[in-house]
Each structure stands twice: as C-alpha cells, then as structure tokens.
C-alpha atoms as a PDB file:
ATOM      1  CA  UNK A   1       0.000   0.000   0.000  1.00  0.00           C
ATOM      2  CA  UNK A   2       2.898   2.140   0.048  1.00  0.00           C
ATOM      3  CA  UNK A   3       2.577   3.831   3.136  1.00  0.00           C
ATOM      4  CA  UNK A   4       3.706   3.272   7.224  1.00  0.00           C
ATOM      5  CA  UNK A   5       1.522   1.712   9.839  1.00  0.00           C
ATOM      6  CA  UNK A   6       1.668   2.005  13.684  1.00  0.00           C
ATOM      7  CA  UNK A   7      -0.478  -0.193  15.871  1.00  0.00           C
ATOM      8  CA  UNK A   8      -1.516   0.871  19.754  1.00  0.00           C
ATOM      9  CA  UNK A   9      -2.634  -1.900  21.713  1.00  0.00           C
ATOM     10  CA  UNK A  10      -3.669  -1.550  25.139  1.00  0.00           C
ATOM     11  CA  UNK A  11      -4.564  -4.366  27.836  1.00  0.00           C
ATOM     12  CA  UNK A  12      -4.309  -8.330  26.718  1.00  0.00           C
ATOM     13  CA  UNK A  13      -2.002 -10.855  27.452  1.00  0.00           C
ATOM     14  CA  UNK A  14       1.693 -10.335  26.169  1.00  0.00           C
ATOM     15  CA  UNK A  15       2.144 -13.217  24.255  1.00  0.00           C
ATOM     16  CA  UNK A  16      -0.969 -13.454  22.738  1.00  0.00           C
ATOM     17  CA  UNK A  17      -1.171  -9.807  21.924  1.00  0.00           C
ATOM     18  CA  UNK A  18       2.727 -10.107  19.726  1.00  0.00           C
ATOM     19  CA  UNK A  19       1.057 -13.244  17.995  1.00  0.00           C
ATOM     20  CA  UNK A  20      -2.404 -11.014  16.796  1.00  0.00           C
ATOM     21  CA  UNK A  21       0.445  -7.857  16.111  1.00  0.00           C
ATOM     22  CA  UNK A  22       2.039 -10.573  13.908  1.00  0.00           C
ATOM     23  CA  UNK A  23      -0.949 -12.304  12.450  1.00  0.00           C
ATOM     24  CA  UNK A  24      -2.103  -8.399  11.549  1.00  0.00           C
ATOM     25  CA  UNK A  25       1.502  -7.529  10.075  1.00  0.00           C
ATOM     26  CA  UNK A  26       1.057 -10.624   7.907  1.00  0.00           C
ATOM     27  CA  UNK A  27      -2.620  -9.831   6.804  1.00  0.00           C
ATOM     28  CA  UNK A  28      -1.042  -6.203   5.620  1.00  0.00           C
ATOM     29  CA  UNK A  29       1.510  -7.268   3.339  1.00  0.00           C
ATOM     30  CA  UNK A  30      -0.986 -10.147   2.102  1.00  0.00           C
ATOM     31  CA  UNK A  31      -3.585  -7.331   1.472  1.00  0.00           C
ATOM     32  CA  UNK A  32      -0.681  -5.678  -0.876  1.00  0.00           C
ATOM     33  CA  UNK A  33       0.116  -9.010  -2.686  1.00  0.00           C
ATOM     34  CA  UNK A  34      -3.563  -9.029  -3.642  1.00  0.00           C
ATOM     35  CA  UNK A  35      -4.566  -5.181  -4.084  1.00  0.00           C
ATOM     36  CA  UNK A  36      -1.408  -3.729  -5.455  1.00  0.00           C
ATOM     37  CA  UNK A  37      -2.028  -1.813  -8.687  1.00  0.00           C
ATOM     38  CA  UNK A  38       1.572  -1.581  -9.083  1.00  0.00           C
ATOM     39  CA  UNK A  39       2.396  -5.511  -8.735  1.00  0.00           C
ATOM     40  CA  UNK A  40       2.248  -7.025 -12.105  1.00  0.00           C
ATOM     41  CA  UNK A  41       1.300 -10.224 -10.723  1.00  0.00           C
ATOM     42  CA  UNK A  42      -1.189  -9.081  -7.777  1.00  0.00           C
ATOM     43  CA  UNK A  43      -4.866 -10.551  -7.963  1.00  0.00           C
ATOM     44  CA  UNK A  44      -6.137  -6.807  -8.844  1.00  0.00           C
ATOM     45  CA  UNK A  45      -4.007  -6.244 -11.698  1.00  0.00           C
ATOM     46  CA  UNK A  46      -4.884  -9.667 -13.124  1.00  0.00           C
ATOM     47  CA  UNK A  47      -8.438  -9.157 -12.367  1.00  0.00           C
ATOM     48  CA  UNK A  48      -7.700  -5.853 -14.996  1.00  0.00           C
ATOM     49  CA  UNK A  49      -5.921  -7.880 -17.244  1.00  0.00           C
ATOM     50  CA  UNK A  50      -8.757 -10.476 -17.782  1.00  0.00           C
ATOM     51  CA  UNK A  51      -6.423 -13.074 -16.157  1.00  0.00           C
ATOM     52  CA  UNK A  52      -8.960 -13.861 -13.522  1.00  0.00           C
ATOM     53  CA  UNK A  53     -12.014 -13.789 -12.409  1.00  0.00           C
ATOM     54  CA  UNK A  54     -13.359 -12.102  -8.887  1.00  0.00           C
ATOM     55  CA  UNK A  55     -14.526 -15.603  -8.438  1.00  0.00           C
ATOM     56  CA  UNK A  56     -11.466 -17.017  -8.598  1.00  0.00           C
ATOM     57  CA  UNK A  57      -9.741 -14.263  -6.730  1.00  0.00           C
ATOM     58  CA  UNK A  58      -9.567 -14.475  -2.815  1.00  0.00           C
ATOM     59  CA  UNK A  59     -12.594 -13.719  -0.775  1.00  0.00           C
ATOM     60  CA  UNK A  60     -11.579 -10.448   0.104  1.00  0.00           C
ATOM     61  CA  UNK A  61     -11.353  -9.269  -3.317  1.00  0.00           C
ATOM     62  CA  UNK A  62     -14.839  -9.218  -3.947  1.00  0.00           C
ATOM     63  CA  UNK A  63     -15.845  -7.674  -0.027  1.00  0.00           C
ATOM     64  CA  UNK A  64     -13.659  -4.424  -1.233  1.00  0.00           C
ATOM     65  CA  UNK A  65     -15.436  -4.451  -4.860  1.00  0.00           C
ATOM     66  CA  UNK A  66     -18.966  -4.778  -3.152  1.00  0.00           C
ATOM     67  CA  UNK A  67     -17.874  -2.256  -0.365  1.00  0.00           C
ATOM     68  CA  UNK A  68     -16.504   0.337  -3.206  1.00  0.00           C
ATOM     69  CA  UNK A  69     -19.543  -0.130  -5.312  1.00  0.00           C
ATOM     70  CA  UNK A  70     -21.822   0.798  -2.300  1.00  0.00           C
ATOM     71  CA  UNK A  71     -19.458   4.476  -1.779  1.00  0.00           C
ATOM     72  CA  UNK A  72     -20.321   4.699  -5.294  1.00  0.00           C
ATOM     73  CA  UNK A  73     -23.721   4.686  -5.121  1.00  0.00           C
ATOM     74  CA  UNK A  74     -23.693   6.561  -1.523  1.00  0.00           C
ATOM     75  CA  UNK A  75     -21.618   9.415  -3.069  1.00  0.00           C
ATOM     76  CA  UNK A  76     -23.511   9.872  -6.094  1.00  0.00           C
ATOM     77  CA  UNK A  77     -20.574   8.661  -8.607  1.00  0.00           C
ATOM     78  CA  UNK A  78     -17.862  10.642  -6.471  1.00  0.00           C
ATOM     79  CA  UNK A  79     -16.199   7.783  -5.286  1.00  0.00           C
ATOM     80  CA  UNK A  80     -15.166   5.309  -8.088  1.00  0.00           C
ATOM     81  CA  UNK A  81     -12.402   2.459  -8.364  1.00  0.00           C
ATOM     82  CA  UNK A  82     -13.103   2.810 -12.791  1.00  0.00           C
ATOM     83  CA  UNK A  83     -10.530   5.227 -14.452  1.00  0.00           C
ATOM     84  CA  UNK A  84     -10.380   5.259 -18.192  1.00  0.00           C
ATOM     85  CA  UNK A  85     -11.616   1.775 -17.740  1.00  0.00           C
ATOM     86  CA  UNK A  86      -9.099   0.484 -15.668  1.00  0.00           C
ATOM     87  CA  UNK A  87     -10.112  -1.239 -12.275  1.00  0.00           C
ATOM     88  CA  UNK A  88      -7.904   0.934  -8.756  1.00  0.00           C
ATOM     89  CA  UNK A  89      -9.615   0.079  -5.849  1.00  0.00           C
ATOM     90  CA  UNK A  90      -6.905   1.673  -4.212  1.00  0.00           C
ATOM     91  CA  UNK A  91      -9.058   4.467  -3.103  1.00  0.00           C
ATOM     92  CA  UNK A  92     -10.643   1.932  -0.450  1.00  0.00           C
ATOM     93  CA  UNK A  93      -8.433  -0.607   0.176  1.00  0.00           C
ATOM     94  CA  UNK A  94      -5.880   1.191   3.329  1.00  0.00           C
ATOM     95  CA  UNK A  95      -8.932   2.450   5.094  1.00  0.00           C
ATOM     96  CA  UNK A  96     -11.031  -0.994   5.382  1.00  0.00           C
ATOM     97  CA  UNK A  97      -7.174  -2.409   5.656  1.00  0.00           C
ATOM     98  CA  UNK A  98      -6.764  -0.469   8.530  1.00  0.00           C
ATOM     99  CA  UNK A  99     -10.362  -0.722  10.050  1.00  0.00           C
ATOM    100  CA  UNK A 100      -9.837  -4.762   9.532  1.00  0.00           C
ATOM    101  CA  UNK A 101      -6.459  -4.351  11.653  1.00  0.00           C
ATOM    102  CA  UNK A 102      -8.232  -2.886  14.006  1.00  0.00           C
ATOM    103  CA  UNK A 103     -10.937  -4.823  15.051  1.00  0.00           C
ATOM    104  CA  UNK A 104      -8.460  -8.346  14.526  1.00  0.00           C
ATOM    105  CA  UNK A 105      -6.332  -6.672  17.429  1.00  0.00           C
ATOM    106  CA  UNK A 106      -9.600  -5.058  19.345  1.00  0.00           C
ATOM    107  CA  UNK A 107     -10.632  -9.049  18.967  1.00  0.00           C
ATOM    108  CA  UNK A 108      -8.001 -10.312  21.647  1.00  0.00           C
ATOM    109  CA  UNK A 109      -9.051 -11.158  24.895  1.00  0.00           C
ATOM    110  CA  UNK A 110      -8.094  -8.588  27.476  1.00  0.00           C
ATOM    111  CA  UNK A 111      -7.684  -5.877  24.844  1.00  0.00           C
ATOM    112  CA  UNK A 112      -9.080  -2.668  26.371  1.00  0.00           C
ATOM    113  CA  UNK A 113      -8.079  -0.398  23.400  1.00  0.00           C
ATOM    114  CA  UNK A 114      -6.302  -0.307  19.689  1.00  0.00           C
ATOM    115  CA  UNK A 115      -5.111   2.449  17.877  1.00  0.00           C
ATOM    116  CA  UNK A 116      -3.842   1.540  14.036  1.00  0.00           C
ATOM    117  CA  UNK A 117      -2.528   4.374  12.084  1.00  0.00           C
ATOM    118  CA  UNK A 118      -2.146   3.696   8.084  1.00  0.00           C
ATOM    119  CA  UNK A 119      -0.750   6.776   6.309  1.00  0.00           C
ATOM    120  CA  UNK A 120      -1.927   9.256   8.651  1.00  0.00           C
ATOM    121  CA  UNK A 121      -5.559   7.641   8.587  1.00  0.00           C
ATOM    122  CA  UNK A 122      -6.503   6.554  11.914  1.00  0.00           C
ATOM    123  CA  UNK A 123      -8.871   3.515  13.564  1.00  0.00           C
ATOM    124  CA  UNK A 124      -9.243   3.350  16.848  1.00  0.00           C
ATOM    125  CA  UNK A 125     -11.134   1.206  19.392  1.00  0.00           C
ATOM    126  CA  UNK A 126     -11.899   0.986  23.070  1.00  0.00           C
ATOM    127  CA  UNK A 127     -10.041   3.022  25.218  1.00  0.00           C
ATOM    128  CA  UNK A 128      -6.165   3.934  26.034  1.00  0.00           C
ATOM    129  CA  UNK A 129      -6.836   3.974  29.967  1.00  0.00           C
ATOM    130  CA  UNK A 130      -8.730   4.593  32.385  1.00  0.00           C
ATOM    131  CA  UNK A 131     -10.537   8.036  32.073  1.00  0.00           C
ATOM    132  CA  UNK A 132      -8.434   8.433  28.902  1.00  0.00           C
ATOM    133  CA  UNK A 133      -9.701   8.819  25.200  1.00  0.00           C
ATOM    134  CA  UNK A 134      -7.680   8.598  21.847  1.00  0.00           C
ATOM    135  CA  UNK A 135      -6.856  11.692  20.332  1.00  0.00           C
ATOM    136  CA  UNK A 136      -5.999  12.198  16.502  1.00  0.00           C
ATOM    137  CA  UNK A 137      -4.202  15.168  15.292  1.00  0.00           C
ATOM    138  CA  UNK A 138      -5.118  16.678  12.183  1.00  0.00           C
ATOM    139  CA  UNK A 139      -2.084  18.017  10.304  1.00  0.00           C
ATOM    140  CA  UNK A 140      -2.143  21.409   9.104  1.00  0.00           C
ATOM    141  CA  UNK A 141      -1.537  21.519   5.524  1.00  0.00           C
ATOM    142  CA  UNK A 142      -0.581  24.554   4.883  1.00  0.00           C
ATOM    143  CA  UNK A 143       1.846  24.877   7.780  1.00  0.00           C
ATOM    144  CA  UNK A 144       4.059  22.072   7.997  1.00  0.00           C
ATOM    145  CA  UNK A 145       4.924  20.645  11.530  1.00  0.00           C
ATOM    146  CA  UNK A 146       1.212  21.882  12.718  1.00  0.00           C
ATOM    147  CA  UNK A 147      -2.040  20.855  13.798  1.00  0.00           C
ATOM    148  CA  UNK A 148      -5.545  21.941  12.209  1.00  0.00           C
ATOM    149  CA  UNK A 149      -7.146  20.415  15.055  1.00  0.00           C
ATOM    150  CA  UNK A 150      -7.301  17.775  17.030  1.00  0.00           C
ATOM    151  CA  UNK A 151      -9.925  15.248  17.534  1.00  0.00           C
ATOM    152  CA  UNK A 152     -10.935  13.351  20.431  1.00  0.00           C
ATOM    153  CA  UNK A 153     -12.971  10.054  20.536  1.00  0.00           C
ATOM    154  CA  UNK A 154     -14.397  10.996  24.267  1.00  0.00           C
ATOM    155  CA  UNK A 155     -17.530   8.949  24.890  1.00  0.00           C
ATOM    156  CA  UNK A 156     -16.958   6.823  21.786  1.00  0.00           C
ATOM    157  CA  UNK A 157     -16.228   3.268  21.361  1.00  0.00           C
ATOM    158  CA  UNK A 158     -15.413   3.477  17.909  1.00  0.00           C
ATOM    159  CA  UNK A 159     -13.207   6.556  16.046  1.00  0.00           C
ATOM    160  CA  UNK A 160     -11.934   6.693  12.070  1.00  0.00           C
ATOM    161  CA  UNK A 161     -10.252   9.553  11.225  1.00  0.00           C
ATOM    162  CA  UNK A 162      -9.229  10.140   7.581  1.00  0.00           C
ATOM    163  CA  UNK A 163      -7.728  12.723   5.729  1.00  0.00           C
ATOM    164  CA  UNK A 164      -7.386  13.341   1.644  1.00  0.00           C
ATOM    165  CA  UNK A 165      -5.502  16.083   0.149  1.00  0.00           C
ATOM    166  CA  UNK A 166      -2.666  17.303  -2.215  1.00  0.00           C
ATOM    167  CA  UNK A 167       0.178  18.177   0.796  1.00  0.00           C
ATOM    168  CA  UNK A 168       1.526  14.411   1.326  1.00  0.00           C
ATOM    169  CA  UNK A 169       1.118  13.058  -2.453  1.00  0.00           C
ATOM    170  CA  UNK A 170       0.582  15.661  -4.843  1.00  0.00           C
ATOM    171  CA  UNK A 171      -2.414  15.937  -7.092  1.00  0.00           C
ATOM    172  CA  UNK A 172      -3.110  11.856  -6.959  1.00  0.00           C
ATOM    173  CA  UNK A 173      -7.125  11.913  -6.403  1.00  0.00           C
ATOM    174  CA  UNK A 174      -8.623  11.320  -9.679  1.00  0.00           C
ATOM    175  CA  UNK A 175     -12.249  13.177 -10.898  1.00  0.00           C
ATOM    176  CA  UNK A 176     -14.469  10.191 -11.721  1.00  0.00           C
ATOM    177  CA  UNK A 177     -16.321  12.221 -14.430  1.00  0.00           C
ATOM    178  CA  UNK A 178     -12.773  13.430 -16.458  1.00  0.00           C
ATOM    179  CA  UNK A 179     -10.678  10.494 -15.507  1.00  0.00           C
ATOM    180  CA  UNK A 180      -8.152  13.259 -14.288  1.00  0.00           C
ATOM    181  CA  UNK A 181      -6.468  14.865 -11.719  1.00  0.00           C
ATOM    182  CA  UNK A 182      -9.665  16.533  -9.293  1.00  0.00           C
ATOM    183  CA  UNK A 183      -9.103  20.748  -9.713  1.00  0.00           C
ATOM    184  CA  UNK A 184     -11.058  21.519  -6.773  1.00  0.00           C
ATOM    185  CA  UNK A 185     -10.715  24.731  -4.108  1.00  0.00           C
ATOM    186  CA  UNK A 186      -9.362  22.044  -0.980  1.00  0.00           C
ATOM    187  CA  UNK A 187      -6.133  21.397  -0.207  1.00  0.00           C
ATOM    188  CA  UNK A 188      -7.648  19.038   2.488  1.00  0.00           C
ATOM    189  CA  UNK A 189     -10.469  16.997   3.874  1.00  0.00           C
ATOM    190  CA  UNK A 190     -10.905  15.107   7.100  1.00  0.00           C
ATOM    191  CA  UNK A 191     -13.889  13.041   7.719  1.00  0.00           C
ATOM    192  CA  UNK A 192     -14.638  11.833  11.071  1.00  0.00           C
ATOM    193  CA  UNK A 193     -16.812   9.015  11.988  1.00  0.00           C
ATOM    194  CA  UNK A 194     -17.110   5.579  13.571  1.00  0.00           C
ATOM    195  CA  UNK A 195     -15.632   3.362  10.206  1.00  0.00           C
ATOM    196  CA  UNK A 196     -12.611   3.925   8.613  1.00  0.00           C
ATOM    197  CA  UNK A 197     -13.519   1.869   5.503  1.00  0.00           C
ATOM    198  CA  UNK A 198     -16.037   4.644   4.844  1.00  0.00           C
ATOM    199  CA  UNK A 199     -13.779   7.635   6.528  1.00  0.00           C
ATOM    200  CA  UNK A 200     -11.387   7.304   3.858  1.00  0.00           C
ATOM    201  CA  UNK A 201     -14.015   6.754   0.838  1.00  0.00           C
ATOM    202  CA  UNK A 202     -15.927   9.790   2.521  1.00  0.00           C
ATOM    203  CA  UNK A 203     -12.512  12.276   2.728  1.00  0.00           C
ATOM    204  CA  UNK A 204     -11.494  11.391  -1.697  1.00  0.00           C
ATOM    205  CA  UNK A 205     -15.208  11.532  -2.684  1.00  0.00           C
ATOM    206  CA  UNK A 206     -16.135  15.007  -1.000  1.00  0.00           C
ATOM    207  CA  UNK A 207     -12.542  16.596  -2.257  1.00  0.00           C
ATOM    208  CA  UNK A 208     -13.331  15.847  -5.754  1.00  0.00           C
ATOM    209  CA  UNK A 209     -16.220  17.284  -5.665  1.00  0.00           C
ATOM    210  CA  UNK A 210     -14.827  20.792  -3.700  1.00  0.00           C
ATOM    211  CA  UNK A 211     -15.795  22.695  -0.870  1.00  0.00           C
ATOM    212  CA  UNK A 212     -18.905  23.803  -1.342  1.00  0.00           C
ATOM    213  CA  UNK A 213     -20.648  20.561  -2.326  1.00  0.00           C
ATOM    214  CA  UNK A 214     -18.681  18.355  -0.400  1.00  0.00           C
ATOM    215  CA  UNK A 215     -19.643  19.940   2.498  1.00  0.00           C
ATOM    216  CA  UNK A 216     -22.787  19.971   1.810  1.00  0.00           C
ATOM    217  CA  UNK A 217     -22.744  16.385   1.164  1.00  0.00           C
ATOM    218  CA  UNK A 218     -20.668  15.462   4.010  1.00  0.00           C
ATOM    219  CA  UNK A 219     -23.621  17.452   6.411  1.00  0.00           C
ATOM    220  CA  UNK A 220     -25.998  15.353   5.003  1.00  0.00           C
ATOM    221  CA  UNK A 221     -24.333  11.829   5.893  1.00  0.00           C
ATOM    222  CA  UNK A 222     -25.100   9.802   9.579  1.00  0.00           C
ATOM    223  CA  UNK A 223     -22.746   9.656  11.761  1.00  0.00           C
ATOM    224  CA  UNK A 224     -19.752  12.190   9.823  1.00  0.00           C
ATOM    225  CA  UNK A 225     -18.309  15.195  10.629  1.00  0.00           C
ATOM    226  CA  UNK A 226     -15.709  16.762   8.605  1.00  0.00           C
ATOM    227  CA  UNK A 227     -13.144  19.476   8.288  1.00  0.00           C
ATOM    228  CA  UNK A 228     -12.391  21.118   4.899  1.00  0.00           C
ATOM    229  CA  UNK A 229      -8.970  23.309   4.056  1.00  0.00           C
ATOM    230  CA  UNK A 230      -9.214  25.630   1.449  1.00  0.00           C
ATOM    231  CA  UNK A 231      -6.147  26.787  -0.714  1.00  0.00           C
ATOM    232  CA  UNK A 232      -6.857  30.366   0.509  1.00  0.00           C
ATOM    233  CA  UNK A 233      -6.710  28.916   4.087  1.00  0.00           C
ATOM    234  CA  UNK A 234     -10.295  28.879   4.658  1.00  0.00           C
ATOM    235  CA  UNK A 235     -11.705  26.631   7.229  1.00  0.00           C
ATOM    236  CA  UNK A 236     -15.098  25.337   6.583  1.00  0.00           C
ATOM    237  CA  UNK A 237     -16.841  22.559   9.297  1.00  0.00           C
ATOM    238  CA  UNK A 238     -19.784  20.512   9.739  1.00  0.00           C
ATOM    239  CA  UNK A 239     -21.958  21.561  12.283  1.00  0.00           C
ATOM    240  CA  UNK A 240     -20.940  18.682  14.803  1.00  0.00           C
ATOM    241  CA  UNK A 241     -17.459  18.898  14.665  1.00  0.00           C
ATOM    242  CA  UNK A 242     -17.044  21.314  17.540  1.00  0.00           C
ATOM    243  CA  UNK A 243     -18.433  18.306  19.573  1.00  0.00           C
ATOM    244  CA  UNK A 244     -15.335  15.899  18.352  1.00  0.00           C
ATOM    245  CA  UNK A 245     -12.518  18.714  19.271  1.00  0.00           C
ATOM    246  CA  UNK A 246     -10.565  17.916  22.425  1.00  0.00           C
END
C-alpha cells in the first residue's frame, strides 16, 4: 500500500497480543500481494488484465469491490475504483485495511483499546486507559509541523479519522467524471466518523467534488463530521465537529 503503519494496543495478554500484532503484520503485506495496482502479478491487476475472475480471486477481493460499489452509489458517482476503464480500488483498500487491523487486534481477549494508524488515517477502538480517550491530530496543511485540530474520541467506542488532500502526495485523487487529476478549491479533507472503511471513501469523494458541495454532502451523511482546508486557508466545518474537538 505504500505507506507506514503504527499499531496501539492496550490491555491483553503479552504473548498473545505479539502473535495477533504478527498475524495483523502478515494480513497487511498479504492485502498488498492481492490489491497492489503496481504488482504485475497481484490478484487486482490480473483481475484488470482479464487473467482472472473475482470468483477465482480471494474472498476479500470481492468484499472491497462490493464495499466500493456501495461508496459509489452513496456518493452519487464521487467515489469510483473505474478510471479510463481500468479497475484501482486503491481508493478503499488502506482504510477498510486499517479498520480490519483494528478490530483483529480489538478481537483479543483482554484488549481494552487499539489504535492503528495507516498513512496518517486513523482507527481506533476501546479506550487507552482509564478516564483516557484517543486523540488524533489533524495536520495542518498549509503549515508544515502543525495541527488543524485535534480530535478526540471521548464517549466513543469506535473513532476513524481520515484525511485526503494534495500536501503528502501531490495531485493523486482522480475526478471520476474526467478520468483526471480533481481541480477543486481544498487542499484538504478530514472526515470523522465511527468506520474507517467509509472515513477514507468519505474524505477522496467530497474533495473531488470541492468545498462547497462536499460539504454539503458530508452534512448530510449519519454519523460524519468533517473538516475542509481551502487553498486560501479557509476553514469550513460541519456543524458537529465542535463536539469531536478535544
């Protein structure tokens, strides 16, 4: 996938805990075997080559394809894994990676909280201690080294935080309706909510589609708050984000 993860696991017994942090470590590079649109041999660029079926793919192939066609529909064609007729899924894959991580970990007996960070896109679970919530911080990017904000999962058993924007990666999320580049008014977009599978989805789609209607969009979704970055360093928030802030 190209990117760093960290996993945060809290409570559980040692041994058991280094055998799920091993199992998950595993199940990450396995997800890149399969997904990898930069493999020549991975399942997904076969898949595109007519090589294989989804059928004959692993399970989890067609879970992200059904999962990605749902954000389709859900974001109105904003959210696509089709460019110029080639199949990326790419767009979905590290968040419901990461999610999937999570709850493997979150799975172990004694666990009281998990914290798995893909790429600066963040799952979290449970609790870090006692009286304690995760915190996310939102990089600022227009000032490198800084924080936009920072958002806390206080009274929540379930966080996603997930951010998509030029300041890591360049110009690398893709207009479904041109097949190129998104020119948009946003530098950045963080969606908050309780999945990261749909986080991450959430944060590309509403870029795309700039700040006006994709935070209109955003407001209209259950469960998602958002904050939106302008290139003229405009701030623009969902009404419930204030809440998440701590």
């Amino acid at each position: 996938m190209g990117t760093v993860f960290s996993l945060d696991v809290r409570g559980g017994e040692p041994a058991a805990v280094r055998a799920a942090v091993d199992d998950v470590v595993a199940g990450l590079h396995r997800v890149d075997e399969v997904f990898s649109t930069y493999r020549e041999d991975s399942q997904v660029s076969r898949l595109q080559r007519g090589e294989l079926t989804v059928e004959e793919c692993d399970p989890e192939v067609a879970e992200v394809l059904a999962l990605a066609a749902e954000a389709e529909r859900l974001s109105n064609g904003w959210f696509s894994t089709s460019y110029g007729g080639r199949l990326d899924p790419t767009g979905i894959v590290k968040g419901w990676a990461v999610e999937r991580a999570a709850r493997q970990l979150a799975a172990v007996p004694g666990v009281s909280g998990v914290s798995v960070n893909g790429g600066g896109d963040v799952q979290s679970l449970g609790v870090p201690g006692s009286q304690r919530p995760w915190r996310v911080g939102v990089s600022d990017p227009l000032r490198p080294g800084g924080l936009a904000a920072v958002i806390s999962a206080a009274g929540l058993d379930e966080l996603a935080v997930a951010t998509s924007g030029t300041a890591e990666r360049g110009a690398h999320i893709v207009d479904p309706r041109t097949g190129r580049s998104a020119v948009t008014d946003l530098v950045a977009v963080t969606v908050v909510g309780p999945r990261l599978t749909w986080a991450d989805c959430w944060a590309t789609a509403a870029f795309a589609m700039g700040s006006r209607e994709g935070l209109a969009w955003l407001e209209s979704l259950p469960d998602v708050e958002a904050l939106l970055i302008t290139a003229g360093d405009e701030v623009r928030c969902t009404g419930g984000l204030a809440a998440r802030l701590g």
